[in-house]
Structures are given as C-alpha cells and as structure tokens.
Protein backbone atom coordinates (compact mmCIF):
# COMPACT_ATOMS: atom_id res chain seq x y z
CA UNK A 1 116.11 75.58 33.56
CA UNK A 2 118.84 75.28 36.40
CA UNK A 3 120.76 72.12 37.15
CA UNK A 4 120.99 71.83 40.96
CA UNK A 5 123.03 69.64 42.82
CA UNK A 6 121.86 68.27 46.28
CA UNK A 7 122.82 65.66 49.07
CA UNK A 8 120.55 63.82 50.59
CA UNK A 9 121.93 62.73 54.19
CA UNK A 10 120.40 60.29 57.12
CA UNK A 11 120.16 62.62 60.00
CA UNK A 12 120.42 61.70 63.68
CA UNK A 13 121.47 58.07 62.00
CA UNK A 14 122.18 55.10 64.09
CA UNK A 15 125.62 53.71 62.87
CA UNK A 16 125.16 54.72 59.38
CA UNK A 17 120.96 53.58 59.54
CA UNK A 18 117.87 54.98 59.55
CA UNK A 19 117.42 58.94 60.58
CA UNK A 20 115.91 61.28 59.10
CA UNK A 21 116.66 61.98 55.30
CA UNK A 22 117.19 65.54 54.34
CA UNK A 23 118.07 66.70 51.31
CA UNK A 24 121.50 69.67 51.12
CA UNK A 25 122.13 71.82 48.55
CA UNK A 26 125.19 73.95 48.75
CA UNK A 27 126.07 77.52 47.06
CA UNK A 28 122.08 77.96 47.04
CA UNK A 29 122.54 81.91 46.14
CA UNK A 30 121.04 82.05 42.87
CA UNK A 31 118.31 80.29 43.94
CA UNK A 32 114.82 81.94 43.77
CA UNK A 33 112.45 80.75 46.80
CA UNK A 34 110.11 79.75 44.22
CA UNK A 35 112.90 77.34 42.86
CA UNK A 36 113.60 75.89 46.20
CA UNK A 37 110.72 75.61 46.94
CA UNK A 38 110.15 73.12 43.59
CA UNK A 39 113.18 71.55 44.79
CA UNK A 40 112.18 70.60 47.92
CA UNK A 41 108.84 69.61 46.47
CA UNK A 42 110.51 66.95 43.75
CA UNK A 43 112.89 65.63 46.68
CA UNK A 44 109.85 65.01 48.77
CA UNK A 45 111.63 64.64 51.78
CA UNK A 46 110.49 66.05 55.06
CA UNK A 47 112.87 69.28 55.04
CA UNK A 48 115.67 70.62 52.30
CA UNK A 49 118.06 72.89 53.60
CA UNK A 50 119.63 75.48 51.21
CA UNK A 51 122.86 76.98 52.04
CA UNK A 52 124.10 80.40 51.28
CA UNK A 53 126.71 83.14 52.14
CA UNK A 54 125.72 85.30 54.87
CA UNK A 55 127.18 89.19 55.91
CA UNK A 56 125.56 88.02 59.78
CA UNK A 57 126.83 84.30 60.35
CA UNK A 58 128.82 81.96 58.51
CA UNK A 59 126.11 80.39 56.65
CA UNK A 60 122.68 81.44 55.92
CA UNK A 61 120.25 78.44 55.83
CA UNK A 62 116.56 78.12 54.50
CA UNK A 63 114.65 75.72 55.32
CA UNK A 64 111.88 73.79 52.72
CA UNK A 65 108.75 71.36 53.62
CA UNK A 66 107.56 69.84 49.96
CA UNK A 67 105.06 72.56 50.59
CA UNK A 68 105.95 75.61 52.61
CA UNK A 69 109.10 77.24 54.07
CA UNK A 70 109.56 76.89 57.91
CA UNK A 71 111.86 78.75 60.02
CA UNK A 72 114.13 76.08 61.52
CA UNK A 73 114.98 72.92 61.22
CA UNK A 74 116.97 70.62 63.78
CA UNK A 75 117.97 67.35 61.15
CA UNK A 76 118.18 69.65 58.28
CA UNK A 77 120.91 71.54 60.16
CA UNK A 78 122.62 68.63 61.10
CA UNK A 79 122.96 67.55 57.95
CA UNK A 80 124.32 70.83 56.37
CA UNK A 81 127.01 70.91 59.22
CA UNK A 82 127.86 67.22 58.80
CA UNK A 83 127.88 67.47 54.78
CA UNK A 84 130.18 70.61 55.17
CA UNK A 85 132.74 69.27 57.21
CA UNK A 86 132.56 65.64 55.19
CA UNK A 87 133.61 67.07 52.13
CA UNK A 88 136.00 69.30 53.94
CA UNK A 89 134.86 72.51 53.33
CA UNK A 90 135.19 73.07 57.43
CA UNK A 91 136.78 71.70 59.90
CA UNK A 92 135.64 70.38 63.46
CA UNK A 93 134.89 73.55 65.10
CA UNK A 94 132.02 76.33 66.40
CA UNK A 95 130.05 78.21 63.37
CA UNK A 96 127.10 80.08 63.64
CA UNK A 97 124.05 80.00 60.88
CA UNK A 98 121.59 82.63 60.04
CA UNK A 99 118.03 81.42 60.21
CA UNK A 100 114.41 83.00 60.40
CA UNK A 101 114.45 81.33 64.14
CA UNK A 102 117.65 83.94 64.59
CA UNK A 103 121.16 83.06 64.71
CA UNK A 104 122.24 79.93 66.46
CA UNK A 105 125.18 78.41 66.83
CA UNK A 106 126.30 74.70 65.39
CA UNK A 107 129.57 73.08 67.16
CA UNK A 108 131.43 70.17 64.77
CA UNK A 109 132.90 67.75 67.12
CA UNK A 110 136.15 66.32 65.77
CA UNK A 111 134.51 62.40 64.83
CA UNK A 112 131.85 64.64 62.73
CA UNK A 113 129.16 64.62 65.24
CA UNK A 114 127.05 67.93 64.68
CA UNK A 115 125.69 69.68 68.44
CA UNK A 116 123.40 72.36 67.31
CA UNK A 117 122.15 75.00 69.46
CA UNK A 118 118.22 76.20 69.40
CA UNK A 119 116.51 79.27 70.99
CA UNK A 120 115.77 79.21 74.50
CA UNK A 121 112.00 77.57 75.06
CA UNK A 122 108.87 79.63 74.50
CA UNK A 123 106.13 78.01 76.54
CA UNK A 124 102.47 78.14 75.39
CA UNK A 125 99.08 76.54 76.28
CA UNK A 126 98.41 73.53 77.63
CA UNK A 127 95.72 71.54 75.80
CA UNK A 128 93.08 69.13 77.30
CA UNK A 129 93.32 65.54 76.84
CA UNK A 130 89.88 65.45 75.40
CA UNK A 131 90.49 67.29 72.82
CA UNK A 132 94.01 65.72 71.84
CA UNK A 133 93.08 61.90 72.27
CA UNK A 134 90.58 61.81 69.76
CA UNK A 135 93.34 62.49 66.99
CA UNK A 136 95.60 60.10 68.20
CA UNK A 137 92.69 57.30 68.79
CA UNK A 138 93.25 57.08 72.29
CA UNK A 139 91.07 57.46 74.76
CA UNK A 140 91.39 61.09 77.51
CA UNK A 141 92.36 58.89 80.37
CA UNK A 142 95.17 57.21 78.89
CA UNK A 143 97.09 60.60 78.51
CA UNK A 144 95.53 61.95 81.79
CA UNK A 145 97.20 58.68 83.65
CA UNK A 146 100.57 59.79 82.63
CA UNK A 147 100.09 62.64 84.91
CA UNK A 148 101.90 64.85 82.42
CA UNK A 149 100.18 67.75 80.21
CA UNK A 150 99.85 68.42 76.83
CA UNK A 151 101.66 71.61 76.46
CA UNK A 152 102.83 73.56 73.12
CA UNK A 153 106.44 74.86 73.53
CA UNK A 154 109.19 76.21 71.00
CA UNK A 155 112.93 76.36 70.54
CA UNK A 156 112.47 77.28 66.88
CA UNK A 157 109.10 75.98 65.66
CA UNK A 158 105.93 75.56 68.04
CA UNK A 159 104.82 71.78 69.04
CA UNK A 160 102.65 70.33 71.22
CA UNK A 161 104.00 67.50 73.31
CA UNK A 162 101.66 64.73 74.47
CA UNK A 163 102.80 62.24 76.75
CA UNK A 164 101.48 59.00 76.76
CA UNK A 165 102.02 55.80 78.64
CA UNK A 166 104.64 53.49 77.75
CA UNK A 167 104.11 50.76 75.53
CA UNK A 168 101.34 53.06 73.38
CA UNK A 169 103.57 54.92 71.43
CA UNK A 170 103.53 53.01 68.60
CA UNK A 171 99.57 51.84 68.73
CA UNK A 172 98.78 55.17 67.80
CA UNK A 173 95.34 55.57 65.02
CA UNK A 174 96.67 59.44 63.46
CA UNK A 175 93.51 61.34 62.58
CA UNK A 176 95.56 63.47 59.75
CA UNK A 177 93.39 65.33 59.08
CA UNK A 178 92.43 66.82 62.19
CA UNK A 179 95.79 67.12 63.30
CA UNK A 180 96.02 69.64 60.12
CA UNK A 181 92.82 71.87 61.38
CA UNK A 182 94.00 71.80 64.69
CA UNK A 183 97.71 73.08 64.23
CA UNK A 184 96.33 75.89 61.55
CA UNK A 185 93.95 77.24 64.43
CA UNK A 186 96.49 77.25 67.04
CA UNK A 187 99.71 78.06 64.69
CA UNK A 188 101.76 74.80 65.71
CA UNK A 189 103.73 72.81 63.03
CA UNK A 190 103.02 69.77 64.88
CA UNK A 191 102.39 66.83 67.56
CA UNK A 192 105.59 65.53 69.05
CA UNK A 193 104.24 62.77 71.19
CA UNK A 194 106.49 60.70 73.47
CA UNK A 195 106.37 57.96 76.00
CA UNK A 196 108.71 57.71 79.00
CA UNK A 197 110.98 54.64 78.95
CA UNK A 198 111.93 52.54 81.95
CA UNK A 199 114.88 53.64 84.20
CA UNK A 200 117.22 50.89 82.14
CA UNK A 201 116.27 52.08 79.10
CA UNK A 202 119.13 53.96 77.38
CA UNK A 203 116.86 56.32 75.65
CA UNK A 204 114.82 58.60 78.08
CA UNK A 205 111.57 58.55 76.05
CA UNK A 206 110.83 57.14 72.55
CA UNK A 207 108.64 59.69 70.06
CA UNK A 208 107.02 60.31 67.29
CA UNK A 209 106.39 63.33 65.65
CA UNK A 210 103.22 64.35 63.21
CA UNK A 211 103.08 67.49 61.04
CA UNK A 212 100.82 67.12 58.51
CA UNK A 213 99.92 70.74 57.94
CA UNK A 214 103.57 71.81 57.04
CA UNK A 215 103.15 68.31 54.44
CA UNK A 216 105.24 65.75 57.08
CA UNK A 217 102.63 62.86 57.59
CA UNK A 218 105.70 61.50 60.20
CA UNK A 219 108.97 62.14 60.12
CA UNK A 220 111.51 59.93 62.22
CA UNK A 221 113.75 62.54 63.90
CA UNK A 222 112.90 65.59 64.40
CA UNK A 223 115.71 67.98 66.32
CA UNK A 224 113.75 71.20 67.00
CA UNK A 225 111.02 69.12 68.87
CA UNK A 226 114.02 67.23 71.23
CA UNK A 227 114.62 71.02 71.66
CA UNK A 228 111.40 71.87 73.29
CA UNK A 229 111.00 67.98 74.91
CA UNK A 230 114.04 68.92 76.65
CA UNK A 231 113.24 71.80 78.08
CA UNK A 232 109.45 70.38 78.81
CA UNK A 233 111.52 67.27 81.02
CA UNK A 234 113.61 69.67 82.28
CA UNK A 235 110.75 71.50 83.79
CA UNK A 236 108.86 68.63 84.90
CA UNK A 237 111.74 65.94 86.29
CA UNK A 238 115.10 68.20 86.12
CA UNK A 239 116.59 66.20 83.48
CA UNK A 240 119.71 68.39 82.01
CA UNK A 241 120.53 65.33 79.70
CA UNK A 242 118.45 63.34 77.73
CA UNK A 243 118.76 60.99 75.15
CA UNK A 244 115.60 60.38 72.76
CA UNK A 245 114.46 57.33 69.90
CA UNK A 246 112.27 58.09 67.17
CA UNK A 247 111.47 56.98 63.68
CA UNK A 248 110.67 53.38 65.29
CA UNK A 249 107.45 52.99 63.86
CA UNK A 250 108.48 53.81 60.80
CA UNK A 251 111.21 51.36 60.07
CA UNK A 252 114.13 54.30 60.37
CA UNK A 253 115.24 54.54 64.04
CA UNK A 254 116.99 57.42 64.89
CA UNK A 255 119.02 58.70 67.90
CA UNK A 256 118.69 62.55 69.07
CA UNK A 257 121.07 63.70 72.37
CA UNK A 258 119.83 66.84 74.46
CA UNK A 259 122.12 69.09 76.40
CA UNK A 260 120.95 71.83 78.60
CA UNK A 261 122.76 74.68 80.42
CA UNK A 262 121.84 76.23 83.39
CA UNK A 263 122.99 79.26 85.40
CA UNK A 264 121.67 80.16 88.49
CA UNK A 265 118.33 77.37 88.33
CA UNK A 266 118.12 79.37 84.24
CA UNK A 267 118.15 77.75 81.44
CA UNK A 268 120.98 79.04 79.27
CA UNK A 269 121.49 76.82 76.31
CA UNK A 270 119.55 74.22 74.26
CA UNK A 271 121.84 71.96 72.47
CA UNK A 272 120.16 68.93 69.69
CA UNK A 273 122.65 66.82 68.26
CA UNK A 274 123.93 63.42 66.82
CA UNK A 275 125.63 61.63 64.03
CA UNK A 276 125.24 61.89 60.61
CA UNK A 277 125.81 59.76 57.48
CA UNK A 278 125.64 60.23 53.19
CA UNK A 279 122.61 58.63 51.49
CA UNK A 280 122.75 59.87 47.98
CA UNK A 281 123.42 62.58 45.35
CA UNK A 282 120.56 63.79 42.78
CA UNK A 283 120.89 66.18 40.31
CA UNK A 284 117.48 68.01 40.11
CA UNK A 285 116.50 70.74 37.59
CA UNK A 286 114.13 74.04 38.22
C-alpha cells in the first residue's frame, strides 16, 4: 500500500468560503491510474487533480471524477496553481500544464489569484426545449421565453447550456437519471444551466451545473463550463467580460471571472479564473 498525501482546496472561493472543493496531490509520478483513480474515489469530491513532471509543459495534470478520468478541469486547475504557489513552490507568474484537453496556459497573479486559459469554443447542437425541460421539471415554454437556446459547446469538456428565466434557477426538480442517459447518447459531461441576472446585479448570470454521468450530482463551480458560457454570451450579447455565481443552491457560493480576447471580431483567448483558499490535508492510502 502507498501513503499519499493530498490537499483539498475551496476553488473559485468567496473570501475564504464556499467554492468548489478539490482535492491536490503533488509529485503524483508513481502513481498508477488505477491508484488515482481509488484516490479520487475515497476523497469523493467532484474532481482530484494529480500533478506530475512533464518533458511538454511545466506540469502535467490528470484529472479524476470518483468514477472516471475526464480531460480537463477548470476548479481542479485552479487549485493546483493556487496550492503551488501557496506553499511556494512557484512564484506569481505564466506556466503552462499538459492536459488531455492540450496544453493551456495558467497565469498566477501576484495576490494568488489563478487566471487559467481553456481551448477556444467548439460549438455543437442545439437541443429542443421539449426535450430538456422535462429533466429539469420545467415546463418547454419557460426556457423557450428566455429567447435563448439550449446549445452544447466546449472549451475542454462538452456541456449543454440551458437558459432559463430569472428567479427559476434554483426551483429546479433534477431528473438524475435522465440527465445520465441523455449525456451518454450525446457524449456531454453535463447541464450547465444559468439564469441572466438584472443589469445591477454584480454577477452576469447565476448557474448551476449537473453531471451525473461523470458521478457529480452538482457541483458549485465549475470553470470549464464559465469557459463555454462565455463564449455562448459572447456570441449572443457581445459580452467580453463576465462575472458568474454558482454553488448557491447548494449552500457553497462561489465566484468564477471570464475574460475573452478578440482579434479582428475572433475570439482569441478564453480565460476562467478566481481566488482560491486551503480546506484540509488527508493522508490517503492505495
């Protein structure tokens, strides 16, 4: 048996609150995918990054659900770039990571606030509201009213975002279980669904985000789904900035801030970022 050490951190935290907890463990080399994957699995959280040496970047991360390995993960990577540079193995800086999403760069800002960068957006389908309410317990109409569509987009993993009207967000009845079917036939991790906030709101939409087929009932920040609901506002009201909540209805708000580039009317750049802060240390064996 191997004694591991890992870090849990709060992701995407709100002055040291709430986030998204993700579990770190460093010098992951010897590791086995079969052992991180039991790691992950005993943590239980909704990702566990595992951090390695890498002959393409300056880290090589992995990324582990309790039950499967995905290719990317926004709050995972936060946390690795946060924990790094809080026990000051790095300084404030720009780094690049090797991922199965590719290689993407990670900028330290000198108070310890991580900006990540995630691929440029793939766009896919767009999905009728008849067949999407019925998971959510809503009825069609309140999703058509919004006058936005369901549409699946990635910047690392594949989502579908659903708008829906303010004020529903968190009156939603999650069908689990069809949410699972319906992201193994189409290949999506998950539903990131979002309402629009009012104009004096300081977050630009509030979200939640369900992927129970990759074991995440809910998680409450989720950075490579702010990825793709960037670009997907982008596209539909210009926005080049956004700032997003999530994790309300689950008692662990969270704050995400988007940054696009442009060149020429082109997207260029996807940046995810936010704060970070230490939850706990757990020594785990596998």
């Amino acid at each position: 048996m191997t004694q591991v050490e890992l870090y849990l951190i709060r992701a995407f935290s709100i002055a040291g609150k709430g986030g998204n907890l993700a579990g770190v463990v460093l010098n992951a080399d010897t590791l086995t995918d079969l052992q991180k994957q039991s790691i992950a699995k005993q943590v239980g959280v909704s990702e566990t990054a595992f951090v390695c040496q890498s002959d393409k970047a300056d880290f090589q991360v992995s990324f582990f659900t309790p039950t499967v390995e995905v290719d990317f993960c926004g709050h995972a990577t936060l946390s690795v770039f946060w924990l790094l540079h809080h026990l000051q193995y790095i300084s404030a800086g720009s780094y690049q990571q090797e991922t199965k999403a590719g290689i993407l760069s990670v900028e330290i800002e000198s108070q310890g606030d991580v900006l990540m960068s995630q691929n440029l957006p793939v766009w896919w389908g767009e999905y009728s509201a008849e067949d999407i309410a019925p998971m959510l317990g809503i009825q069609p109409s309140l999703i058509a009213q919004t006058g936005l569509p369901a549409q699946a987009i990635s910047t690392g993993l594949v989502d579908l975002m659903v708008p829906v009207p303010f004020g529903l967000l968190d009156n939603l009845d999650i069908d689990n279980d069809a949410i699972t079917r319906f992201c193994d036939q189409h290949h999506f991790v998950g539903f990131h669904v979002f309402e629009m906030n009012p104009p004096e709101s300081s977050y630009a939409a509030s979200c939640r985000n369900f992927a129970p087929a990759v074991g995440i009932p809910e998680e409450s920040a989720t950075g490579s789904s702010s990825g793709a609901l960037a670009c997907y506002l982008h596209r539909h009201f210009s926005y080049q900035q956004a700032i997003f909540e999530q994790g309300r209805a689950m008692g662990m708000p969270s704050r995400l801030v988007t940054q696009l580039t442009t060149e020429n009317e082109l997207l260029t750049q996807v940046q995810v970022g936010g704060e970070a802060a230490f939850f706990k240390k757990l020594i785990l064996t596998c």
